[in-house]
Protein backbone atom coordinates (compact mmCIF):
# COMPACT_ATOMS: atom_id res chain seq x y z
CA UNK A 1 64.65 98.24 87.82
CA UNK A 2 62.39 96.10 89.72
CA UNK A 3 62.26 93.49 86.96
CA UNK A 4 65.81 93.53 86.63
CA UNK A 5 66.51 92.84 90.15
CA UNK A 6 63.90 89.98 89.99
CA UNK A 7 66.19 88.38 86.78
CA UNK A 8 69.56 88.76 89.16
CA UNK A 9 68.18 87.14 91.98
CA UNK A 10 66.60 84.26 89.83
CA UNK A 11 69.82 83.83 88.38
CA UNK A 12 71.87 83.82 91.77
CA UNK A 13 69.71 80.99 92.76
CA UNK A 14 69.89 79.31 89.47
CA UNK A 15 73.65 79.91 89.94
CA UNK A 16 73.47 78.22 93.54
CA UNK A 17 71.52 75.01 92.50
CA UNK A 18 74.07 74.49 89.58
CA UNK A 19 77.27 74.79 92.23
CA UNK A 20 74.82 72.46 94.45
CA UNK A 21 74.49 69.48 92.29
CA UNK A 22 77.98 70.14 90.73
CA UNK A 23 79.35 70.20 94.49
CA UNK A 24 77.55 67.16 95.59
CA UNK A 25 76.32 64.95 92.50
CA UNK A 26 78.00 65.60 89.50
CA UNK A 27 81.93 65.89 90.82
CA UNK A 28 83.60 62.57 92.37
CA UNK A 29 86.05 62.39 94.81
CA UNK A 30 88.09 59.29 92.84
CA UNK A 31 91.49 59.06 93.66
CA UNK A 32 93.88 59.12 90.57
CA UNK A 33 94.81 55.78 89.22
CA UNK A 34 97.98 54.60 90.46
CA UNK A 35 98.46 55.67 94.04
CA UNK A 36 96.02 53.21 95.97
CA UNK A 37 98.09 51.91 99.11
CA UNK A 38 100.96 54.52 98.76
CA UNK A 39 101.32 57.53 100.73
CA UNK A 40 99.05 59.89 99.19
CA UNK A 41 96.17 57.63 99.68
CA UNK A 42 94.05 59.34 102.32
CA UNK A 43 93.09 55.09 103.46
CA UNK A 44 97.04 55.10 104.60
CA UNK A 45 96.72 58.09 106.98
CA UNK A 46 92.78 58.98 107.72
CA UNK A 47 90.08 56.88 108.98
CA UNK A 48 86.84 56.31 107.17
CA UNK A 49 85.13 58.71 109.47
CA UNK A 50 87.98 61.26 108.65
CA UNK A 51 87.74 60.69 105.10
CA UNK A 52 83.95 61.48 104.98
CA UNK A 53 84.31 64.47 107.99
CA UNK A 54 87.14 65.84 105.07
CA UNK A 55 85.07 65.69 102.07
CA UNK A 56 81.65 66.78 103.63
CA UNK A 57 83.53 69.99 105.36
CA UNK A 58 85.55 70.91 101.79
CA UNK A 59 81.82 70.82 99.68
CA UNK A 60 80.15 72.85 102.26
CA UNK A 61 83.19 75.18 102.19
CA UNK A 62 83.11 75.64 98.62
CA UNK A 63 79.40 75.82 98.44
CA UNK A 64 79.65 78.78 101.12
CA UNK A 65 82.94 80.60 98.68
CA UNK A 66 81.66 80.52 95.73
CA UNK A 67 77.84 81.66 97.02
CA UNK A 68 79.55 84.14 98.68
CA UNK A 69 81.37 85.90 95.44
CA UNK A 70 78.23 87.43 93.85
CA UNK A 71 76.62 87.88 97.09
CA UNK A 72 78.40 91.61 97.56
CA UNK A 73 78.06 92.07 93.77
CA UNK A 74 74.31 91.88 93.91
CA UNK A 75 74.53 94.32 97.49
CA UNK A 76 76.56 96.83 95.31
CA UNK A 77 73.97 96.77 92.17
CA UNK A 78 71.40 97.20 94.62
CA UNK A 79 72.64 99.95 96.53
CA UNK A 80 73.36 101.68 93.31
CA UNK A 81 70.14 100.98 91.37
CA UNK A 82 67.80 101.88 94.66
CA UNK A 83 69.40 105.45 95.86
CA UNK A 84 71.15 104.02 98.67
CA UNK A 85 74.28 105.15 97.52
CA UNK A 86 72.90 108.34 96.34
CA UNK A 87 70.66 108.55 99.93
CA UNK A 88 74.53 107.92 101.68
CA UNK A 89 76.05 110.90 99.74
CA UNK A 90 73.51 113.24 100.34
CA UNK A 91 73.44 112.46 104.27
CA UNK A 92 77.54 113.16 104.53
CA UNK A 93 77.09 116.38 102.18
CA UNK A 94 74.94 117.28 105.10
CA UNK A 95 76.84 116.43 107.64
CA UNK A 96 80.04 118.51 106.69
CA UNK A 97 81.41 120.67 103.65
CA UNK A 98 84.78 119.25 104.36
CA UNK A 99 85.11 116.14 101.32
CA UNK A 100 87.28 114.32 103.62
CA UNK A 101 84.90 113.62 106.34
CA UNK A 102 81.90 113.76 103.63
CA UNK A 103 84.19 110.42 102.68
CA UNK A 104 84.82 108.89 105.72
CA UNK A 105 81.28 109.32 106.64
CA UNK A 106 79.91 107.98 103.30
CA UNK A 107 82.67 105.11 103.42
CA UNK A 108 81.22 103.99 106.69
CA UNK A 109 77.76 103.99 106.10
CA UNK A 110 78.51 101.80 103.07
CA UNK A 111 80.92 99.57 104.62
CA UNK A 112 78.26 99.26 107.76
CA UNK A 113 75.68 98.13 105.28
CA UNK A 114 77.48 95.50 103.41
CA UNK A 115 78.81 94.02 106.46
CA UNK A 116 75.60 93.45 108.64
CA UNK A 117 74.07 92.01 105.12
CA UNK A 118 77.17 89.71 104.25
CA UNK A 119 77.54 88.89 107.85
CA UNK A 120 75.17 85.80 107.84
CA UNK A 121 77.48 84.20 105.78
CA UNK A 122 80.27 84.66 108.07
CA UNK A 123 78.57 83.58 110.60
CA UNK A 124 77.92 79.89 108.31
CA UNK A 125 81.52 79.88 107.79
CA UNK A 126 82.20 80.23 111.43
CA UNK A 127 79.60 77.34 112.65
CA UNK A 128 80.42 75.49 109.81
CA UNK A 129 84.25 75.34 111.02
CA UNK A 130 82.65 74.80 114.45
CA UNK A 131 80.74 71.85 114.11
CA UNK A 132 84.05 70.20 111.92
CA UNK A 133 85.69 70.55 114.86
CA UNK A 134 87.93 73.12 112.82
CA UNK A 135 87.64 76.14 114.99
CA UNK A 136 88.06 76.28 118.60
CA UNK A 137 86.45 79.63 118.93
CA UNK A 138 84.12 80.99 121.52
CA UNK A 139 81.12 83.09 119.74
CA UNK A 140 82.31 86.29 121.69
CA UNK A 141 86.16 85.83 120.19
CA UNK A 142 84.50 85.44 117.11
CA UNK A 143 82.52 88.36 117.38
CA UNK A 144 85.31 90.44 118.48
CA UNK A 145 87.00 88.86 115.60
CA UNK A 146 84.58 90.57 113.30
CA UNK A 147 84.49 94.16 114.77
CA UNK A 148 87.97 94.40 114.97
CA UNK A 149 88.35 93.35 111.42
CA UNK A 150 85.53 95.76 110.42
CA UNK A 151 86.98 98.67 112.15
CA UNK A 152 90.92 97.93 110.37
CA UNK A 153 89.17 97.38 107.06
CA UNK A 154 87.54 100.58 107.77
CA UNK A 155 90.12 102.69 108.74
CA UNK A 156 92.50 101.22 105.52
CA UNK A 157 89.84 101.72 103.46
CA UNK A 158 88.65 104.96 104.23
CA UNK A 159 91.94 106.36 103.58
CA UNK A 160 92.19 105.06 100.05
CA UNK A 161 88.72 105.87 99.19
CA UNK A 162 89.49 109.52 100.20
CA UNK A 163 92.79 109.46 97.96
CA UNK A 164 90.98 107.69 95.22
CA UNK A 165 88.30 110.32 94.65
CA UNK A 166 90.68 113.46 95.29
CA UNK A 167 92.71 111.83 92.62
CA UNK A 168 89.37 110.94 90.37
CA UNK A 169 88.24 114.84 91.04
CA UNK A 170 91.70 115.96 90.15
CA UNK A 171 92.65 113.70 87.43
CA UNK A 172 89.48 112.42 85.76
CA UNK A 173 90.54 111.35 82.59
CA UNK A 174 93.81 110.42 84.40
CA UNK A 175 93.45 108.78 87.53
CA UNK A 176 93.99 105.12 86.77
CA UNK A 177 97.26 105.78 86.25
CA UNK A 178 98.04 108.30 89.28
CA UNK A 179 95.81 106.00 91.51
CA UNK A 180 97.74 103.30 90.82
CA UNK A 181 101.54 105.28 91.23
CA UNK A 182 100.01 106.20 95.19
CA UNK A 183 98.75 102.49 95.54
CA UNK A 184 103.15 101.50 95.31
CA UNK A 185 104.10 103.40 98.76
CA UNK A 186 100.81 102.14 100.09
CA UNK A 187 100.90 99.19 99.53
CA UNK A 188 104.50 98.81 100.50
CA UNK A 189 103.53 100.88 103.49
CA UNK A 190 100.74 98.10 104.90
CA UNK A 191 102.66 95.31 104.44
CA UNK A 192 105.66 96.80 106.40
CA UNK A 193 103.60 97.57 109.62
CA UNK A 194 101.24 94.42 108.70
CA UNK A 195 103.21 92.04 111.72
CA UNK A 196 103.85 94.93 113.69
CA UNK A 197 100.84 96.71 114.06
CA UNK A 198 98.00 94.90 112.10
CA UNK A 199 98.05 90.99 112.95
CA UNK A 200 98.58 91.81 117.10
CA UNK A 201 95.29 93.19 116.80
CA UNK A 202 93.80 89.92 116.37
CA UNK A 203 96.07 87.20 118.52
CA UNK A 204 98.94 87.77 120.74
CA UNK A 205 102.68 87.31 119.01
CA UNK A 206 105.79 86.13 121.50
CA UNK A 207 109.13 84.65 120.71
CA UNK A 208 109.23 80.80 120.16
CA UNK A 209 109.55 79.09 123.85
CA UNK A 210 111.52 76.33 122.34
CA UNK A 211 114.93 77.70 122.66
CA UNK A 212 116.37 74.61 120.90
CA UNK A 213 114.19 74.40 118.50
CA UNK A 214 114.45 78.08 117.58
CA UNK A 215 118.09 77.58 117.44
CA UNK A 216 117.51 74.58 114.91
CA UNK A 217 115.47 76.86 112.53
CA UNK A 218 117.70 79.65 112.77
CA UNK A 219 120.32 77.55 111.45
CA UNK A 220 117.87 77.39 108.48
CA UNK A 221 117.61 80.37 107.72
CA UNK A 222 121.32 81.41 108.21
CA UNK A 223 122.62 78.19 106.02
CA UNK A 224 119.45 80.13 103.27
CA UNK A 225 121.61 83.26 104.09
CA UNK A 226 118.08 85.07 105.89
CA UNK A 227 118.75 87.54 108.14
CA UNK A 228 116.54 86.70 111.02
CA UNK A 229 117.30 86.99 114.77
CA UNK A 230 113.96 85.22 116.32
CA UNK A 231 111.28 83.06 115.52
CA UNK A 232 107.83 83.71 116.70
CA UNK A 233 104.83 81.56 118.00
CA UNK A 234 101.15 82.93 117.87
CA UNK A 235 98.38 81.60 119.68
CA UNK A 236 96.47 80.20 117.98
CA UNK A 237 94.92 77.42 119.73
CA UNK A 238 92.24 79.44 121.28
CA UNK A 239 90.20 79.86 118.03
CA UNK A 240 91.60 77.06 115.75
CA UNK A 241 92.82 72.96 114.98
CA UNK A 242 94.38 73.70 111.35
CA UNK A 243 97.94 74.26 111.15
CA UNK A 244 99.98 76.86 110.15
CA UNK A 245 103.13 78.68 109.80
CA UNK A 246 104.16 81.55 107.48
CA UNK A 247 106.76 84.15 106.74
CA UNK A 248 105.47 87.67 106.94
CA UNK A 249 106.42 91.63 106.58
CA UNK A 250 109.02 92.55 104.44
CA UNK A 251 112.62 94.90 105.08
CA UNK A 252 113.38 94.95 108.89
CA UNK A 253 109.89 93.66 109.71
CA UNK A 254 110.08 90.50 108.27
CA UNK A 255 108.93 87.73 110.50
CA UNK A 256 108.90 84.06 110.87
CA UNK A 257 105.57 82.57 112.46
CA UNK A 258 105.04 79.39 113.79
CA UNK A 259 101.10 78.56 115.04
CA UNK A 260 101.43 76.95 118.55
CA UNK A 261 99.15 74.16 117.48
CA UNK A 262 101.36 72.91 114.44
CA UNK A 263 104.25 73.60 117.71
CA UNK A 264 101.96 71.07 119.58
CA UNK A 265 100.60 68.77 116.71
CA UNK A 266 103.71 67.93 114.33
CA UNK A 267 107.10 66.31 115.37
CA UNK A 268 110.33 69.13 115.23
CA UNK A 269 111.57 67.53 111.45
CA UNK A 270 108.09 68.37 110.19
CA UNK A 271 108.27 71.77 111.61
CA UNK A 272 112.03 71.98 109.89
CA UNK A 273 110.46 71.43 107.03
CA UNK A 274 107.18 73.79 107.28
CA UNK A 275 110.25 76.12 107.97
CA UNK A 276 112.29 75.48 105.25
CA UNK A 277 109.26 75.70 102.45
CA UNK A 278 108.77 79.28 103.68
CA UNK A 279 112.20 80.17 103.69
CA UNK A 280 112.04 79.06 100.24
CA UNK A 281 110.06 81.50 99.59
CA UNK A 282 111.88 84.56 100.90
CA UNK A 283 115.14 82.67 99.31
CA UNK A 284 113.28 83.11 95.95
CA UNK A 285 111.83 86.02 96.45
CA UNK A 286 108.13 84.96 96.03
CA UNK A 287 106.86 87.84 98.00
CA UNK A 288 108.88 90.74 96.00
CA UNK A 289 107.54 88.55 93.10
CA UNK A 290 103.83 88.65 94.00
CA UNK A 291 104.33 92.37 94.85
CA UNK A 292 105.48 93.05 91.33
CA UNK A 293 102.56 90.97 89.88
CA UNK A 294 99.89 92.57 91.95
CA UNK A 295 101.11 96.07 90.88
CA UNK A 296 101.11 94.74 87.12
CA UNK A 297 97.26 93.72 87.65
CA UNK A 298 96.11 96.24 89.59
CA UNK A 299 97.97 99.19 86.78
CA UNK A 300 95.82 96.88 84.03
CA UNK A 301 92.67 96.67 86.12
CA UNK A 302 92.18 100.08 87.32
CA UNK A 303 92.49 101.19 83.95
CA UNK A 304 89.70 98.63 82.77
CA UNK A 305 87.47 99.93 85.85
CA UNK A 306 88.39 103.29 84.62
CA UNK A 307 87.06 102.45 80.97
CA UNK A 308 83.88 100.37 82.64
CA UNK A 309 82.72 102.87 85.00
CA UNK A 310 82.47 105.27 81.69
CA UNK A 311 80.67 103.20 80.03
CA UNK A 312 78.31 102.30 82.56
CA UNK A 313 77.57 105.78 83.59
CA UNK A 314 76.81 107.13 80.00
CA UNK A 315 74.59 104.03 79.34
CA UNK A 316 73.02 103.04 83.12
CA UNK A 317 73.86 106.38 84.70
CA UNK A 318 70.14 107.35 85.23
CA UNK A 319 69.19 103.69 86.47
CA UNK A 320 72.37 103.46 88.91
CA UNK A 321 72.12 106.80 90.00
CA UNK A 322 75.23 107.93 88.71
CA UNK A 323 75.55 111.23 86.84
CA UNK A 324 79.64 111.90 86.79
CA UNK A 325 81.88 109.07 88.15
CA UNK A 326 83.51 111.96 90.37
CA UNK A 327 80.80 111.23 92.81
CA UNK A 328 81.11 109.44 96.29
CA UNK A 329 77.92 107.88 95.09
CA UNK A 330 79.87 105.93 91.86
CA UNK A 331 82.02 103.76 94.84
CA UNK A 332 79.93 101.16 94.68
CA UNK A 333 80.40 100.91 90.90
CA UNK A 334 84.02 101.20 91.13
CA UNK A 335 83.89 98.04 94.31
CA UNK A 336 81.23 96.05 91.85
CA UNK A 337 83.64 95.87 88.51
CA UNK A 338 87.13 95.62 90.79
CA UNK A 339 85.46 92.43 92.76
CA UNK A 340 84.60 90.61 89.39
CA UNK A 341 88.07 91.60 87.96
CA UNK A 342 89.50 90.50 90.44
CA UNK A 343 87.36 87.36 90.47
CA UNK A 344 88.54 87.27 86.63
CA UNK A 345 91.92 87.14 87.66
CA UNK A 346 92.48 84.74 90.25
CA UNK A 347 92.71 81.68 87.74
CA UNK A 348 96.06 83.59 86.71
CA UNK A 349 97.51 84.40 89.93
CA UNK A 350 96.28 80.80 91.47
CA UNK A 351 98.61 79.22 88.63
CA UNK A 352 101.37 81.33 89.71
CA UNK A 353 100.82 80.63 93.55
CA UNK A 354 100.89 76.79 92.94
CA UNK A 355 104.22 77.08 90.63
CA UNK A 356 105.86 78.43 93.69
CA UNK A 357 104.50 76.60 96.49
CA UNK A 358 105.61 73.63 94.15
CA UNK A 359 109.20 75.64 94.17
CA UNK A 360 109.04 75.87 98.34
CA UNK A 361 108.72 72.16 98.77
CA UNK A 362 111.13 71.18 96.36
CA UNK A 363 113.73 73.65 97.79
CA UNK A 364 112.57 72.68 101.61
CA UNK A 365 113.20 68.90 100.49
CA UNK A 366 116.32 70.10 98.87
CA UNK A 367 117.77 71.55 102.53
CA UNK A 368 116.13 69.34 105.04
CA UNK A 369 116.85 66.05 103.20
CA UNK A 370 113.51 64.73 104.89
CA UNK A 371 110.97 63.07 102.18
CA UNK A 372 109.33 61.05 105.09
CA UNK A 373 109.11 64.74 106.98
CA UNK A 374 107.53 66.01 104.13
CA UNK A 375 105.28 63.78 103.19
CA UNK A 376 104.00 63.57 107.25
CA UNK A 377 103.44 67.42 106.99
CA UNK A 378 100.94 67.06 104.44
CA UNK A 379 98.89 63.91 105.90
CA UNK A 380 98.67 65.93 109.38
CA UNK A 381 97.82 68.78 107.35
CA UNK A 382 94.83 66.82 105.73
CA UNK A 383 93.94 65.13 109.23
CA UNK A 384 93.76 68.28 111.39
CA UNK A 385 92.68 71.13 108.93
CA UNK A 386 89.92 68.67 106.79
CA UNK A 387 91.62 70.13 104.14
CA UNK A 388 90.37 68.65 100.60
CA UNK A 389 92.29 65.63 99.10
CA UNK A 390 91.50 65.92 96.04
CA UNK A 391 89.31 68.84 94.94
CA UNK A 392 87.60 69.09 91.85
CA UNK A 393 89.05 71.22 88.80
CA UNK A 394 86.54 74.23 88.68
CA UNK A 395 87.25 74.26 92.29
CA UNK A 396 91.03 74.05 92.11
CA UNK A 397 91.44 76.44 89.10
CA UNK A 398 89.24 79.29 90.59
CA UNK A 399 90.38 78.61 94.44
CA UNK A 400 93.19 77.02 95.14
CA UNK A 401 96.83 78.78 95.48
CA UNK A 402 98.34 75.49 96.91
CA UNK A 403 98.62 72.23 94.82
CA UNK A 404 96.85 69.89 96.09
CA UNK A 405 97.82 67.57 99.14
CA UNK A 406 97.86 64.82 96.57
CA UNK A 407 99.75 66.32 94.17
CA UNK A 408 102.34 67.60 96.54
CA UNK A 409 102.79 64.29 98.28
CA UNK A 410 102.74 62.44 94.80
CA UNK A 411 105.68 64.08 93.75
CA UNK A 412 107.75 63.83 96.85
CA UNK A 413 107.05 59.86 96.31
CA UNK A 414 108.78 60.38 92.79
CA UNK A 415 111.51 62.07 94.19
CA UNK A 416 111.67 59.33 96.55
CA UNK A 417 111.41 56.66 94.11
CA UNK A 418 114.20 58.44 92.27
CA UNK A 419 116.70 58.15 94.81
């Protein structure tokens, strides 16, 4: 077991030189031919300095993702393959004969553990956004940040853990499919109480102080036939620069959000049109969309962890640990094959995110009748997020949902051009 730890970790750093040179030597940030001097060159709308702060912050940030992805892979084959797992079992068995705090115990021990080892990585994200000039975070917000967000995950998790093995226990050769019927109501359930309950845990929600301009986007959304009463502002300022606005919740807790720094950084037709592309959403029904998607995946990939966590335990079960997947000790099997599925599967579900952010900004140009808007959004967007110009195309096909600021400029300029 030893030696095949020492072969993961060799490979891990193999792995992290590779993304290193690809990151910083082997992948140019060239422009595409053609669109020197027009809008989407980042010369027309960002200093030198800009353009260098820009690219220097989006390779660290990769770097940091895509080190990151294995990172809790490797914590979960460890855990398995040295007893921890097994040690974390047989301490909540002691603890209590009742399975559902045996769970919750078990689930936080585990959850403890890979938090406090995947927190240094965090913490790089966090300074990295700091010195960028990105985040406007104190350490102790951050840190609050981090329990806060440990403690929801916990509680979320804990309770689907504790379903997932009564239903495993239950159902063994048939609890893909019933895990998978109680994930619908669930997940239905979180993102209803998600704006209500959830995201005031981490920044404070009020109404949009801009009566008028409230008014103006509520004429949005009634002309896009949405039922919605108010628009709301978060603060955001406190702990961030980027920019940001979103529609969130779904039935009666639906919610439009405006950051207060894209209130304070972008003129009120950019806004109008941040507003419109997520209206565009709702209008289209992206979110009912990605629900039905996600619930097509996760149906498919439970029932591929179902088949891999078989395998695995008649072949490695000695070596993991594992004797009988109805075990609290198999979770960190079951976390190990869903994170690389799911890993697997973002390629497919990033091609479907940029297809309909594409659709949002068409449909937003479409209502506001504001190119020049548009195409403003996305340079401030660049200027006061760093976010990447141009990113390279392992990078955008494994991590970006959004087309790229180029792109999206580049065809607002042919719609332009059209005209």
């Amino acid at each position: 077991m030893k030696k095949s730890l020492l072969t993961i970790i060799l490979l891990y750093a193999v792995y992290g030189l590779i993304l290193y040179f690809y990151l910083f030597f082997w992948t140019g940030y060239e422009l595409p031919k053609g669109i020197e001097g027009t809008a989407a060159d980042p010369k027309t709308f960002l200093t030198t300095e800009e353009l260098q702060l820009s690219e220097n912050y989006s390779q660290l940030k990769n770097l940091l993702f895509f080190i990151s992805i294995p990172l809790e892979w490797i914590i979960f084959f460890i855990v398995l393959s040295f007893g921890i797992s097994k040690t974390f079992q047989q301490w909540a068995e002691t603890a209590s004969r009742f399975f559902i705090v045996q769970t919750a115990l078990y689930y936080f021990w585990l959850s403890l553990l890979v938090t406090l080892l995947t927190l240094p990585v965090s913490w790089l994200n966090y300074k990295l956004s700091k010195d960028f000039q990105i985040s406007t975070q104190t350490l102790n917000s951050w840190l609050k940040d981090e329990v806060t967000d440990f403690l929801v995950n916990y509680v979320l998790m804990a309770v689907v853990v504790t379903f997932l093995y009564i239903i495993i226990r239950k159902f063994e050769k048939r609890w893909w499919l019933w895990a998978w019927f109680a994930s619908i109501p669930f997940t239905l359930f979180i993102m209803f109480i998600q704006p209500v309950i959830i995201d005031p845990l981490y920044n404070d929600f009020y109404p949009l102080k801009n009566k008028k301009l409230e008014e103006e986007i509520l004429q949005l959304a009634s002309k896009a036939d949405i039922p919605a009463e108010h628009v709301y502002e978060v603060d955001m300022s406190s702990k961030t620069n980027a920019l940001n606005a979103y529609v969130t919740g779904i039935g009666s807790n639906s919610r439009i959000v405006l950051w207060d720094t894209t209130l304070n950084k972008l003129s009120e037709d950019e806004i109008l049109f941040i507003m419109a592309h997520e209206m565009g959403h709702y209008v289209m029904k992206h979110i009912y969309i990605g629900i039905a998607g996600y619930l097509l995946l996760s149906l498919a990939g439970l029932y591929i962890i179902h088949r891999l966590m078989i395998f695995c335990t008649n072949r490695w079960g000695k070596r993991l640990n594992i004797q009988s997947i109805r075990e609290l000790s198999s979770l960190p099997l079951f976390l190990l094959l869903l994170g690389m599925l799911s890993f697997a599967s973002s390629p497919i579900s990033g091609i479907v995110s940029r297809y309909q952010e594409k659709q949002a900004d068409l449909y937003a140009i479409e209502m506001t009748k504001n190119e020049e808007a548009a195409v403003k959004t996305f340079q401030h967007l660049a200027k006061f997020s760093r976010s990447e110009i141009n990113p390279p195309k392992i990078v955008k096909f494994l991590r970006y949902d959004h087309p790229s600021l180029i792109e999206r400029i580049m065809y607002i300029e042919n719609i332009k051009n059209k005209e």
